[in-house]
C-alpha atoms as a PDB file:
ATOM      1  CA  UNK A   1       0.000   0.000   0.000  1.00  0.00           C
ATOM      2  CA  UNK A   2       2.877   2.378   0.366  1.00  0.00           C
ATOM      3  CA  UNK A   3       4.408   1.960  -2.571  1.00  0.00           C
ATOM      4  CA  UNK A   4       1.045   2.295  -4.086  1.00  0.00           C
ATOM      5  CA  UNK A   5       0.558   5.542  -2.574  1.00  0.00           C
ATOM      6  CA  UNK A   6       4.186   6.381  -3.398  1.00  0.00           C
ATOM      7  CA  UNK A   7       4.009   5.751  -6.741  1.00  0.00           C
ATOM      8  CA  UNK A   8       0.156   7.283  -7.245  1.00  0.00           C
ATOM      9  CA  UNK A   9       2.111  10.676  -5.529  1.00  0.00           C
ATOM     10  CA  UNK A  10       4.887  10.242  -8.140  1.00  0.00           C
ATOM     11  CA  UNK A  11       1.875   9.968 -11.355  1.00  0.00           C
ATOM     12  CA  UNK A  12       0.120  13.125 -10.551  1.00  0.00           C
ATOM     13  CA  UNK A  13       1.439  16.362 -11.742  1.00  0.00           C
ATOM     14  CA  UNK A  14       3.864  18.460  -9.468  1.00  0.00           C
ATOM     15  CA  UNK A  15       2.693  21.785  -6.915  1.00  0.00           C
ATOM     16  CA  UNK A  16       5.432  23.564  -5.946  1.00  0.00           C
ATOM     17  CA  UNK A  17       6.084  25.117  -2.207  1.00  0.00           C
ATOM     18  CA  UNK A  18       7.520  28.062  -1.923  1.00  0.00           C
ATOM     19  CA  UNK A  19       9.190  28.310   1.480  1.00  0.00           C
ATOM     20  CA  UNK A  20       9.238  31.444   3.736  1.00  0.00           C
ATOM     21  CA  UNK A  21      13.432  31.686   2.665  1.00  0.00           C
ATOM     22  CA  UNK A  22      12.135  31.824  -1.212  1.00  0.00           C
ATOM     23  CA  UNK A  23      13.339  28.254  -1.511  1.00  0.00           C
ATOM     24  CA  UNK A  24      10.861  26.185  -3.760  1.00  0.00           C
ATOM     25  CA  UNK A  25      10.153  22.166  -3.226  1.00  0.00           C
ATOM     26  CA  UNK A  26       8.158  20.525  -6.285  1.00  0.00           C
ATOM     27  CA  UNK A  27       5.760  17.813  -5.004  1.00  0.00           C
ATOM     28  CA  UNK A  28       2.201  17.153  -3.994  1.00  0.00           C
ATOM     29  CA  UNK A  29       0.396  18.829  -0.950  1.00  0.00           C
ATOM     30  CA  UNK A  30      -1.559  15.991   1.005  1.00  0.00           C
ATOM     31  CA  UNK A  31      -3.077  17.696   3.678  1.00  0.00           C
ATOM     32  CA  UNK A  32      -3.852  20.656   5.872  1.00  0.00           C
ATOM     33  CA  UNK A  33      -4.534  20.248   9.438  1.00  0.00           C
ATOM     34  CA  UNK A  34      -4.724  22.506  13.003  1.00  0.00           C
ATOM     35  CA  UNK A  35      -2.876  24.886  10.570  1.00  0.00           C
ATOM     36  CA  UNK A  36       0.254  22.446   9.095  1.00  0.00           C
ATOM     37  CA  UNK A  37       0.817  21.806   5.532  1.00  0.00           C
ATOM     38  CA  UNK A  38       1.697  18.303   4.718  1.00  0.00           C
ATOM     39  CA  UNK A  39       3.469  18.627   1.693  1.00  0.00           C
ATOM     40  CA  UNK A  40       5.466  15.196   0.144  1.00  0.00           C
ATOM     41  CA  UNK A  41       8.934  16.510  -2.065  1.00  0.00           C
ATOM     42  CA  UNK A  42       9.776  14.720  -4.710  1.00  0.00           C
ATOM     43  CA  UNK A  43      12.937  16.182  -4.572  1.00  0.00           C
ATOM     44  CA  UNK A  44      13.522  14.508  -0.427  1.00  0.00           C
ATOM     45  CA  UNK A  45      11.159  11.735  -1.471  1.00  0.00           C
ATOM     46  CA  UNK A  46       9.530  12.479   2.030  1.00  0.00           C
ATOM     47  CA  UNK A  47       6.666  14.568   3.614  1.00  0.00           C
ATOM     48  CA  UNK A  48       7.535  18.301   5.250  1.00  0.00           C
ATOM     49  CA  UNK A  49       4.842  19.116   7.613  1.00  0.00           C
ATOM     50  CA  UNK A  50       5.528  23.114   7.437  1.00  0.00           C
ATOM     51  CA  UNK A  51       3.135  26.391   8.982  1.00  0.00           C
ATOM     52  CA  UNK A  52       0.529  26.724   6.456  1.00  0.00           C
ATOM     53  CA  UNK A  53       0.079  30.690   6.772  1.00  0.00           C
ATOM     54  CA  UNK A  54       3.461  30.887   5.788  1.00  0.00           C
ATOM     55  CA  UNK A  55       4.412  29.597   2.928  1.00  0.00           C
ATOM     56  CA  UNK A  56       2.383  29.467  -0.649  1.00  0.00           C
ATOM     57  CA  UNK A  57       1.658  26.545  -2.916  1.00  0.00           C
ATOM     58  CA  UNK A  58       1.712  27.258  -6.878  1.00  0.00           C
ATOM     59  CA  UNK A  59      -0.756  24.326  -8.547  1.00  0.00           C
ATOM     60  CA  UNK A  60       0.461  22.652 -11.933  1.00  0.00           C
ATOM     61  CA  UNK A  61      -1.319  25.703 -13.544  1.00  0.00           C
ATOM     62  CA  UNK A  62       0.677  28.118 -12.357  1.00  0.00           C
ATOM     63  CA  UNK A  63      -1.801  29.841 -10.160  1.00  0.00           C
ATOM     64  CA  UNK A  64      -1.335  29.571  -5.956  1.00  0.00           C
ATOM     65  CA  UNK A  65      -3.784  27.361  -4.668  1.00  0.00           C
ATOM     66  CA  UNK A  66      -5.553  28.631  -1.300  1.00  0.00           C
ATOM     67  CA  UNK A  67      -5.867  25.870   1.678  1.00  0.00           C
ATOM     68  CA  UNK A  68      -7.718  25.560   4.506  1.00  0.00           C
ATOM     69  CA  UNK A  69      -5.178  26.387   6.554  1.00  0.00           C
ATOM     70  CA  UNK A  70      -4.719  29.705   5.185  1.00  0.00           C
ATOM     71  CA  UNK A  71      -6.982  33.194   6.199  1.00  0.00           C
ATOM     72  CA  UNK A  72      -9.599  33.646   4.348  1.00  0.00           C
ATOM     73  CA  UNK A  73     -10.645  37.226   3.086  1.00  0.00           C
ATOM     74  CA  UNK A  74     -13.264  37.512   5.731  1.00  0.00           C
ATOM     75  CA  UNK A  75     -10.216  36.507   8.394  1.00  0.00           C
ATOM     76  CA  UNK A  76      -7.581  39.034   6.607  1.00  0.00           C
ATOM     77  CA  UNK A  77     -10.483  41.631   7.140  1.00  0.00           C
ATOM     78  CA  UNK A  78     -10.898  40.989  10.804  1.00  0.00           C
ATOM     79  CA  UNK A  79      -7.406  40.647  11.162  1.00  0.00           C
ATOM     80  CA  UNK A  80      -6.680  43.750   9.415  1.00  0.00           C
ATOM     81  CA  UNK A  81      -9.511  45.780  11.391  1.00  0.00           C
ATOM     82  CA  UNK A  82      -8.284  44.205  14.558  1.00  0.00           C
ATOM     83  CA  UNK A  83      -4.693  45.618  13.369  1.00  0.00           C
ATOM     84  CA  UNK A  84      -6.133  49.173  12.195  1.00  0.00           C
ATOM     85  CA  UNK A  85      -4.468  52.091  14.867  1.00  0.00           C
ATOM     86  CA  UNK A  86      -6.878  53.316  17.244  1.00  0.00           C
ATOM     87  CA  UNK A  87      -9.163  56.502  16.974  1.00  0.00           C
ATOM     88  CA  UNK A  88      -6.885  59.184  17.866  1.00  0.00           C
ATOM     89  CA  UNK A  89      -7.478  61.142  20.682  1.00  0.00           C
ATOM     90  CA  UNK A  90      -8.868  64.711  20.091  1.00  0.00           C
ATOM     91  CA  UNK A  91      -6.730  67.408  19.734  1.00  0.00           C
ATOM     92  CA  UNK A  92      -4.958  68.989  22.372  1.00  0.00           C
ATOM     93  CA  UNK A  93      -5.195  72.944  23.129  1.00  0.00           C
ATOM     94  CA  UNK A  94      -2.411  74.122  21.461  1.00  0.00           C
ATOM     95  CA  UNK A  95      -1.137  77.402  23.432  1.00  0.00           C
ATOM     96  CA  UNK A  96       2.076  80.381  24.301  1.00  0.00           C
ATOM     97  CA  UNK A  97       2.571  82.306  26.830  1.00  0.00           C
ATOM     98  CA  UNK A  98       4.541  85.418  25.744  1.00  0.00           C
ATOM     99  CA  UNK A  99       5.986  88.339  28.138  1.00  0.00           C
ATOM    100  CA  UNK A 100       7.503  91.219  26.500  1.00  0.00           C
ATOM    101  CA  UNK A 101       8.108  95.123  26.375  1.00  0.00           C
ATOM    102  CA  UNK A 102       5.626  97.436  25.044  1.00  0.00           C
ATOM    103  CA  UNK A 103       5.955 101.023  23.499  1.00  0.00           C
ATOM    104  CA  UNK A 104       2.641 102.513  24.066  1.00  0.00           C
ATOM    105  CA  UNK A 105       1.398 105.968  23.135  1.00  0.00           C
ATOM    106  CA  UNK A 106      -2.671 106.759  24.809  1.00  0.00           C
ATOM    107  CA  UNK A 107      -4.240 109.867  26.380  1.00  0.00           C
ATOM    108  CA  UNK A 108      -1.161 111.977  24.663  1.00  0.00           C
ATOM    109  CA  UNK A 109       1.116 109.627  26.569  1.00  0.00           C
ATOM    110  CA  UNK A 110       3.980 108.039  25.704  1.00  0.00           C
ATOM    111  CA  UNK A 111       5.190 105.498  28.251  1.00  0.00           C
ATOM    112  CA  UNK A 112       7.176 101.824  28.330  1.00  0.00           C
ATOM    113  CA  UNK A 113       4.896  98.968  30.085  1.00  0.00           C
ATOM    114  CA  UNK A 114       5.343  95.148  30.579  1.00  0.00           C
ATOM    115  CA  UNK A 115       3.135  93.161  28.196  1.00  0.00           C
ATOM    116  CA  UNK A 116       1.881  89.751  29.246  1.00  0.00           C
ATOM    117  CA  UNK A 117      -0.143  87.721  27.296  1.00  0.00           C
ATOM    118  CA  UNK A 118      -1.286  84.329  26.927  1.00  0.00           C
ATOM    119  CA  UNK A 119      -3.243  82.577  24.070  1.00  0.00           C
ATOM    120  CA  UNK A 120      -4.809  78.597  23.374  1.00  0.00           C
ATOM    121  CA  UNK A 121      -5.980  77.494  20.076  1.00  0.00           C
ATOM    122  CA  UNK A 122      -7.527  74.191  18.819  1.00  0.00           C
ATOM    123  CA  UNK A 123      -9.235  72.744  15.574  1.00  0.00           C
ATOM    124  CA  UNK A 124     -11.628  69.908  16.016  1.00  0.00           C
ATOM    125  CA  UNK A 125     -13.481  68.350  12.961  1.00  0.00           C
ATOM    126  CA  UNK A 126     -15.053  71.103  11.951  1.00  0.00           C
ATOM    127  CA  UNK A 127     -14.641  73.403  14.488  1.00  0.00           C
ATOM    128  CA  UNK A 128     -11.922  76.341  15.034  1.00  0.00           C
ATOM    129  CA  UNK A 129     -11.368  77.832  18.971  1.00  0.00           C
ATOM    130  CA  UNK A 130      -9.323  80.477  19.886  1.00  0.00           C
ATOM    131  CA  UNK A 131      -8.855  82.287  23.289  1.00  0.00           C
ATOM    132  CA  UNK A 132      -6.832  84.996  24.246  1.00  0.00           C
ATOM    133  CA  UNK A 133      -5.731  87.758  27.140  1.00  0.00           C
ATOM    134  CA  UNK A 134      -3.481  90.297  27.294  1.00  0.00           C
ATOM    135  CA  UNK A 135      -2.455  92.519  30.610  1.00  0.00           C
ATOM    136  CA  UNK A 136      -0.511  95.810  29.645  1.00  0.00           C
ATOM    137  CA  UNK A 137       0.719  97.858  32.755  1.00  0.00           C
ATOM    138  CA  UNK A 138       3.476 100.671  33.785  1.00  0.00           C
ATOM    139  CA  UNK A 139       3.614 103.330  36.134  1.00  0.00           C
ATOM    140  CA  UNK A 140       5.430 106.241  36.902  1.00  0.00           C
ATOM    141  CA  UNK A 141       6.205 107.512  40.255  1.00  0.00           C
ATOM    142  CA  UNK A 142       3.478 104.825  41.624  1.00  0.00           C
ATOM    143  CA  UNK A 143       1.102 106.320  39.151  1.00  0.00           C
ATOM    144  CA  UNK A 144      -0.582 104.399  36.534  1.00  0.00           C
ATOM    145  CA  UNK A 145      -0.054 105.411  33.044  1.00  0.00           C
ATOM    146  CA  UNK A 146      -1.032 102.018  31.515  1.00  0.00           C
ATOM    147  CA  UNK A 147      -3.598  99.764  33.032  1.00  0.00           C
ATOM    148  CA  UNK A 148      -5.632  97.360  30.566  1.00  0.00           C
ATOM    149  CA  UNK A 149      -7.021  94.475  30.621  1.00  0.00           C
ATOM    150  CA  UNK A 150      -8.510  92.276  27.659  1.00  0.00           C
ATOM    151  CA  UNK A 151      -9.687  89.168  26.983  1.00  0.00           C
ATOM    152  CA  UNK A 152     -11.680  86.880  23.840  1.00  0.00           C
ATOM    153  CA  UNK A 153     -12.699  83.870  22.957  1.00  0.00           C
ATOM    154  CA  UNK A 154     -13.567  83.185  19.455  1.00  0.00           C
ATOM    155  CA  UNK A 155     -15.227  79.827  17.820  1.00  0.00           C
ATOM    156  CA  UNK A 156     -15.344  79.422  13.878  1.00  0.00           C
ATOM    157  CA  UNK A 157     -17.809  76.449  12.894  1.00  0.00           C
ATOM    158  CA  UNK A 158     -17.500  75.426   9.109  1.00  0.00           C
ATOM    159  CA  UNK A 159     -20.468  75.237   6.696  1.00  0.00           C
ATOM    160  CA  UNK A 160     -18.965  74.518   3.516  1.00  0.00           C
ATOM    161  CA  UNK A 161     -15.270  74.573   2.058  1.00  0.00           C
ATOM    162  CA  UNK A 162     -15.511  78.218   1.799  1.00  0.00           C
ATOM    163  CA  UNK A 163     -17.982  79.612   4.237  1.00  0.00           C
ATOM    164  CA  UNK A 164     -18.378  79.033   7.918  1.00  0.00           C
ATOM    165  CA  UNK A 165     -19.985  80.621  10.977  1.00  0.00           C
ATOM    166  CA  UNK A 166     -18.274  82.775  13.971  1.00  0.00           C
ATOM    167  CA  UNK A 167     -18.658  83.928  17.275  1.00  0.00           C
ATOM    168  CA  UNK A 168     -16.809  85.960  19.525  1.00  0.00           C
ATOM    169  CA  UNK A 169     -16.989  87.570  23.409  1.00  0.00           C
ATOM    170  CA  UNK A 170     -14.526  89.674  24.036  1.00  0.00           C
ATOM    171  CA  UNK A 171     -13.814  92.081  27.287  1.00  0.00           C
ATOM    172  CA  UNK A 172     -11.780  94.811  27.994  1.00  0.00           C
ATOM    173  CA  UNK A 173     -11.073  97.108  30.482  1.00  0.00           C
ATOM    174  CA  UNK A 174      -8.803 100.400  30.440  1.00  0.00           C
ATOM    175  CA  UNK A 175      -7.989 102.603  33.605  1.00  0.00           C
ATOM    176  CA  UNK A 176      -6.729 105.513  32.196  1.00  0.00           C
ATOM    177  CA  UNK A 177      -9.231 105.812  29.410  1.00  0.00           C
ATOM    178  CA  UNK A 178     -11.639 105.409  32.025  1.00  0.00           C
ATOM    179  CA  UNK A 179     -13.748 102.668  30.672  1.00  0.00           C
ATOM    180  CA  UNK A 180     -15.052 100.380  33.327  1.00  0.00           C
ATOM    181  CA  UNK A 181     -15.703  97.180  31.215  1.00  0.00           C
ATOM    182  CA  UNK A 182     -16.880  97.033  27.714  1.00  0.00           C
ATOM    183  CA  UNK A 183     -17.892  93.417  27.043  1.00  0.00           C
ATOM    184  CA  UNK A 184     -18.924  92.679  23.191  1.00  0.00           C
ATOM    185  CA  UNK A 185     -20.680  89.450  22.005  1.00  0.00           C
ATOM    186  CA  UNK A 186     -19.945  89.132  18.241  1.00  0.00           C
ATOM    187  CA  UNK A 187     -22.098  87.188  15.495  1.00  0.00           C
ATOM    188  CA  UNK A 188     -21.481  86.576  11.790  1.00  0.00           C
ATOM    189  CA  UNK A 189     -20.352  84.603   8.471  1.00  0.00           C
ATOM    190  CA  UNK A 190     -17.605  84.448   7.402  1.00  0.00           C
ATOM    191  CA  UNK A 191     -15.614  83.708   3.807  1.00  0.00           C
ATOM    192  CA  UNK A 192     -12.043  82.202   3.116  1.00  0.00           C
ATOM    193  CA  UNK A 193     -11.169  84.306   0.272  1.00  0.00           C
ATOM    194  CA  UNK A 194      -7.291  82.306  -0.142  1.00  0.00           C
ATOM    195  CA  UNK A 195      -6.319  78.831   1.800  1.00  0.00           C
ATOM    196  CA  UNK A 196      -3.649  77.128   0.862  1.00  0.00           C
ATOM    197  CA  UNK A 197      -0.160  75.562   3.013  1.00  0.00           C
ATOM    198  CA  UNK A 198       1.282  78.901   2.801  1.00  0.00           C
ATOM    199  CA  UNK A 199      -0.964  81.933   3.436  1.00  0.00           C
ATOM    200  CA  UNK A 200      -4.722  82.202   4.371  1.00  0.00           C
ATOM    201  CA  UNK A 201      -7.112  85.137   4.338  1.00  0.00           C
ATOM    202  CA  UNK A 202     -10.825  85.053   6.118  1.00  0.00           C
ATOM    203  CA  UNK A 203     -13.713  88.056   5.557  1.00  0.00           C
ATOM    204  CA  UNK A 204     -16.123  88.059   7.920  1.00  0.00           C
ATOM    205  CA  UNK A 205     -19.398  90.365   8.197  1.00  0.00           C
ATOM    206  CA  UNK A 206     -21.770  90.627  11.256  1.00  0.00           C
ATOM    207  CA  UNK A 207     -23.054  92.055  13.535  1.00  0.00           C
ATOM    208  CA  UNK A 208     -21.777  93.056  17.590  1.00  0.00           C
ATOM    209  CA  UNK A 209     -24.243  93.880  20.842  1.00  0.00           C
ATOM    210  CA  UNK A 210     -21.960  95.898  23.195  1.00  0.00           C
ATOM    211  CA  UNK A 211     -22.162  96.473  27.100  1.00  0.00           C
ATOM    212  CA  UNK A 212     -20.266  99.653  27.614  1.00  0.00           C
ATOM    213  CA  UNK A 213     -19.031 101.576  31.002  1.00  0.00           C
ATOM    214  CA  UNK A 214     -17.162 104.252  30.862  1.00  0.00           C
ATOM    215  CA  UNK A 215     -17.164 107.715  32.511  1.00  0.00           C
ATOM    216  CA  UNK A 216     -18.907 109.806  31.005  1.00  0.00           C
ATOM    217  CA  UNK A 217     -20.730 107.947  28.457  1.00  0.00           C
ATOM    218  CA  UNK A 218     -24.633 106.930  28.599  1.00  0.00           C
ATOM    219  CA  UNK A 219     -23.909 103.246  29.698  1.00  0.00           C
ATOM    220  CA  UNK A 220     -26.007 100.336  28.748  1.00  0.00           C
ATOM    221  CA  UNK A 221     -26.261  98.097  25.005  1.00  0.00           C
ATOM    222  CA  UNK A 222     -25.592  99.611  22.035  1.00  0.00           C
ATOM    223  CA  UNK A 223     -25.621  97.415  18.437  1.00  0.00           C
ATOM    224  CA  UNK A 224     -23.300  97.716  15.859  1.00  0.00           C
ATOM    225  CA  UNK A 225     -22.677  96.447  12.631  1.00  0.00           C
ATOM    226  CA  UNK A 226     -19.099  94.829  12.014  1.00  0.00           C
ATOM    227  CA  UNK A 227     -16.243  93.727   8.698  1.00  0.00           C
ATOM    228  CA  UNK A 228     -13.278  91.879   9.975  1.00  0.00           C
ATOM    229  CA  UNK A 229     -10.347  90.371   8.147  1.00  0.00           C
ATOM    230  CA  UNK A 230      -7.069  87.801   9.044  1.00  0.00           C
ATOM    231  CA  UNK A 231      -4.260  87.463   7.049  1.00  0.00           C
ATOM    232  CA  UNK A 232      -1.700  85.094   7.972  1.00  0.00           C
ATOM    233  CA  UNK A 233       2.012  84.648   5.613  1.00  0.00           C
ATOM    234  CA  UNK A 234       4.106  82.332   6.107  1.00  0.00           C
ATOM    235  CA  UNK A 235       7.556  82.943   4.487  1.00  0.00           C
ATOM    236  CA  UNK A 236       9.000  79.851   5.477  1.00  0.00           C
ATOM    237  CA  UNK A 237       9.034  77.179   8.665  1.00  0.00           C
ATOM    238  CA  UNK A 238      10.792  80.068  10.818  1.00  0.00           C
ATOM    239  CA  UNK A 239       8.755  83.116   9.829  1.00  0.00           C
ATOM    240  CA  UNK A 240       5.194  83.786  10.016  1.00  0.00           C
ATOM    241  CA  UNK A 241       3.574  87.187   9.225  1.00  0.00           C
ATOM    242  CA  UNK A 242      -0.169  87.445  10.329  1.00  0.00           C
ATOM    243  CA  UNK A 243      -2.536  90.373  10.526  1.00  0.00           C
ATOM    244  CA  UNK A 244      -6.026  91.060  11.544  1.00  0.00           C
ATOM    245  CA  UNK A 245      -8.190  94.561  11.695  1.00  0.00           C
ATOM    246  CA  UNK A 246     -11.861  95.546  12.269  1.00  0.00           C
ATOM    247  CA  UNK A 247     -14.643  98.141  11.825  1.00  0.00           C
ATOM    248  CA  UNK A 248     -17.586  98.878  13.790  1.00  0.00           C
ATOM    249  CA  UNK A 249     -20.521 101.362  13.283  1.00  0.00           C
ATOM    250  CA  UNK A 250     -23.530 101.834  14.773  1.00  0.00           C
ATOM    251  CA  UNK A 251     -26.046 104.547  13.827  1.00  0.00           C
ATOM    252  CA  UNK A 252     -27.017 104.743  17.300  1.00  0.00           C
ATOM    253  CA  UNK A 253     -26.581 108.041  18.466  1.00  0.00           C
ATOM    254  CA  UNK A 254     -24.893 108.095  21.586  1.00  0.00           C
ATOM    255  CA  UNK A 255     -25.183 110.680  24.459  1.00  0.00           C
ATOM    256  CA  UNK A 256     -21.397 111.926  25.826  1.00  0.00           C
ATOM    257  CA  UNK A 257     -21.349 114.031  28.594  1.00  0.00           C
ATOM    258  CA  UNK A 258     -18.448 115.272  31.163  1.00  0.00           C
ATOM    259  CA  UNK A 259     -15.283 117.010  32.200  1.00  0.00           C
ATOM    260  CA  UNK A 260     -12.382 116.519  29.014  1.00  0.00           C
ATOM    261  CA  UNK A 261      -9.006 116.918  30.343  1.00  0.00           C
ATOM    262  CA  UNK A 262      -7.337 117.698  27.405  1.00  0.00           C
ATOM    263  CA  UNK A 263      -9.821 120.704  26.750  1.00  0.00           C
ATOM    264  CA  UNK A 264     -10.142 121.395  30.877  1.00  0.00           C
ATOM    265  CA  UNK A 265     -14.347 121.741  29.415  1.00  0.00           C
ATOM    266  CA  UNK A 266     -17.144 120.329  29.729  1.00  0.00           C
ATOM    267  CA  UNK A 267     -18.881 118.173  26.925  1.00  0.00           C
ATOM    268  CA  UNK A 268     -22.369 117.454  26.543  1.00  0.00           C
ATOM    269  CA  UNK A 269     -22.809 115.544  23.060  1.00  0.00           C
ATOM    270  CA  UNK A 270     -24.475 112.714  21.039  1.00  0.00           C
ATOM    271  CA  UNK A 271     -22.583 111.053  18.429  1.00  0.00           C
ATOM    272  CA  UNK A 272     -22.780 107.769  16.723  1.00  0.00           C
ATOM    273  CA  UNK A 273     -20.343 105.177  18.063  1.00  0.00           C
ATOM    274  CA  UNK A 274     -17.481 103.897  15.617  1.00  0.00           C
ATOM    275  CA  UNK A 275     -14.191 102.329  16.223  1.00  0.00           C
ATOM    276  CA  UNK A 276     -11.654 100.407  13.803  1.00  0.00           C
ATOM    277  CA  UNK A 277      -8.349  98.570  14.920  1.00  0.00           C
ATOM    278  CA  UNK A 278      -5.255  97.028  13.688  1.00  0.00           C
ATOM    279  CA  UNK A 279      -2.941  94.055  14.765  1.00  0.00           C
ATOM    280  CA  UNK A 280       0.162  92.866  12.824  1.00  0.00           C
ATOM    281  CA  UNK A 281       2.643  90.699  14.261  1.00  0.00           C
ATOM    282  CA  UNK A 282       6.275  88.930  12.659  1.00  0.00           C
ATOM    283  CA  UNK A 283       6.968  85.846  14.601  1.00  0.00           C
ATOM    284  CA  UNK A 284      10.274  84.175  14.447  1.00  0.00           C
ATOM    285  CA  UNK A 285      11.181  80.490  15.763  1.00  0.00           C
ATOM    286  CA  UNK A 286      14.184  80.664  17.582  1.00  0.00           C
ATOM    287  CA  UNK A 287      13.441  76.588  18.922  1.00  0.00           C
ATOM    288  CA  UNK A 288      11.045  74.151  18.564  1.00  0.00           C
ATOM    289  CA  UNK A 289       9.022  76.171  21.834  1.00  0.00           C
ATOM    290  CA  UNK A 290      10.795  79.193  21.834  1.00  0.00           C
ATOM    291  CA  UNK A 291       9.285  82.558  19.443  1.00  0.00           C
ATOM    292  CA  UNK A 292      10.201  86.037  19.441  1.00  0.00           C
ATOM    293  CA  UNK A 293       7.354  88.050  18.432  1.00  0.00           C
ATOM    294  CA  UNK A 294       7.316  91.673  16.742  1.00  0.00           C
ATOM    295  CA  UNK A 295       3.773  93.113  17.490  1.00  0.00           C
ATOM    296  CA  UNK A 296       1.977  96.629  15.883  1.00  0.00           C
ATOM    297  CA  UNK A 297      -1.342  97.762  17.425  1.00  0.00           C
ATOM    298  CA  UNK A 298      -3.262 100.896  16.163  1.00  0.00           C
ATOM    299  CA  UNK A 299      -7.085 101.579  17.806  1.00  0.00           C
ATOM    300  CA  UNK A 300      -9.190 104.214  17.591  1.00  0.00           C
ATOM    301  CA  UNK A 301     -12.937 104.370  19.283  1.00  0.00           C
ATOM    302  CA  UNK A 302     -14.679 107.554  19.262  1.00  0.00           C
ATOM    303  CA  UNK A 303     -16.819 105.841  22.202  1.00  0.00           C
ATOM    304  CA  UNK A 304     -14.040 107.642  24.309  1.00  0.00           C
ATOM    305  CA  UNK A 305     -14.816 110.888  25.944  1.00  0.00           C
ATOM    306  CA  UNK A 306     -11.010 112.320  25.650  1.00  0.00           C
ATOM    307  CA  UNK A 307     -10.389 112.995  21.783  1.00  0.00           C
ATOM    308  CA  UNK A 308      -6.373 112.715  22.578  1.00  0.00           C
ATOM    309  CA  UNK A 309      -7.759 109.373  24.430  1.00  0.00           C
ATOM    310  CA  UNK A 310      -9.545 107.890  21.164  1.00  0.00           C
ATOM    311  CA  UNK A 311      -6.669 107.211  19.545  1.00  0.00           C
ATOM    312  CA  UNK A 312      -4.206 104.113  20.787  1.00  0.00           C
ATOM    313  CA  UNK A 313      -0.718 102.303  19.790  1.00  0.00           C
ATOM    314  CA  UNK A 314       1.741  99.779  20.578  1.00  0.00           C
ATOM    315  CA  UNK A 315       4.677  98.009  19.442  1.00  0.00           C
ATOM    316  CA  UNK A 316       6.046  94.955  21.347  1.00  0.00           C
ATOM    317  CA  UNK A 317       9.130  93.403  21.455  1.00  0.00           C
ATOM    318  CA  UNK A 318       8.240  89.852  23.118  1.00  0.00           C
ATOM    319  CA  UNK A 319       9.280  86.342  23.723  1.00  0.00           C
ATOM    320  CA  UNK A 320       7.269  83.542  23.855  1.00  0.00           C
ATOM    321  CA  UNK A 321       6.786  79.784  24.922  1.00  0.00           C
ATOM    322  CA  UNK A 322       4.874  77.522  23.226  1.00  0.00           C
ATOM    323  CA  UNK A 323       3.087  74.364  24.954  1.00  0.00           C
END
């Protein structure tokens, strides 16, 4: 019987084996079991038991023949889902903390003030946040010259490659100008005019409800309408130019009223409220954490009583961290 089946084996035509080395064995496979390939050579006139998942048998045709003992598609699938990396975790806040030195000119003042600032951005499916806050301070014989406070929080939700929806809170707060808080809860859409790996520009049109304190101004809310663009550059992976300015208007009229120091008078007036600003900023990477930052800042709000007050600007010299 064993020369029977030796000499059947011998009558039919040749598989060949190709081993996991590249080697190749011409013979007959005889069975596959609990994941073994029984496999007689010709060539060693004996049977090789060998792992069936890896090695391939080539039929007399020319074409590898699948055996049991090898995955299926369904089990490559599983095993390849099973394999497939994890969902990634959200994105992290991305954030800097910057401290620098200020050249300010307000009220007809001209003065040098430390500038703190922090900010945290993120980008979530379809979903942009950004927060910042900025403390500017100096005195001068004890006194005050520069006291302000601001903070915002801004959150861009996209509704189609080119258009998307934003809103923004903002506060600020300024000593010397004399305004108590003026908090501002912005609504609008916006357009991406240019977006591409190198620079990106944004238009956006809406429209702001305003909580202002000051002295001498009618407090309460006021509504104005608002156009506000952001330009960001980048010349290279060191250098980044980016830009952003705004215009509000209402037709409100407004009802000012109090002592000016600059005229040493007394105003009684009603005006309608307006107010545009300007940020630029050149960063530099000095490290992979590390950025000195170049900062321009020109505001004017005819909200303020003071008409030497109304008008505001800074440059800043700063350095900041990145986490």
């Amino acid at each position: 019987m064993v020369l029977v089946a030796f000499f059947s084996v011998k009558g039919i035509k040749a598989s060949t084996l190709v081993l996991p080395n590249g080697d190749k064995l011409t013979g007959k496979v005889i069975e596959t079991k609990a994941g073994k390939l029984y496999f007689y050579a010709n060539a060693l006139q004996t049977t090789v038991s060998v792992d069936a998942s890896s090695v391939q048998v080539i039929d007399p045709a020319g074409e590898p023949k699948p055996n049991s003992a090898q995955p299926s598609v369904a089990t490559k699938a599983v095993a390849q889902v099973s394999k497939a990396p994890k969902t990634p975790h959200p994105p992290a806040w991305k954030g800097k903390l910057e401290v620098g030195y200020s050249q300010q000119t307000a009220a007809g003042l001209h003065a040098a003030n430390l500038s703190v600032g922090a900010e945290e951005a993120k980008i979530q499916d379809k979903n942009d946040y950004m927060a910042k806050a900025h403390i500017f301070y100096s005195s001068s014989a004890q006194i005050p010259i520069i006291d302000q406070k601001d903070a915002s929080f801004r959150w861009r939700h996209d509704l189609s490659p080119k258009l998307f929806s934003q809103s923004e809170t903002s506060f600020n707060q300024d000593k010397i100008q004399l305004i108590n808080h003026q908090y501002e809860e912005n609504v609008g859409i916006g357009f991406k005019v240019h977006d591409d790996s190198t620079k990106t520009m944004n238009l956006v049109m809406g429209l702001t409800g305003e909580d202002l304190s000051a002295t001498g101004i009618q407090s309460g809310l006021s509504y104005l309408g608002r156009v506000s663009e952001d330009f960001v550059y980048k010349f290279n992976s060191h250098i980044k130019f980016t830009q952003d300015a705004s215009v509000e208007y209402s037709p409100l009229m407004q009802n000012r009223n109090g002592l000016v120091p600059s005229l040493i008078e007394q105003v009684n007036t009603n005006i309608a409220e307006y107010n545009y600003k300007i940020h630029s900023t050149i960063e530099s990477k000095l490290t992979k954490t590390l950025t000195f930052n170049v900062h321009f800042e020109y505001e004017y709000n005819n909200a303020t009583l003071d008409p030497l007050a109304r008008t505001e600007q800074k440059f800043i010299s700063a350095l900041s961290y990145g986490f």
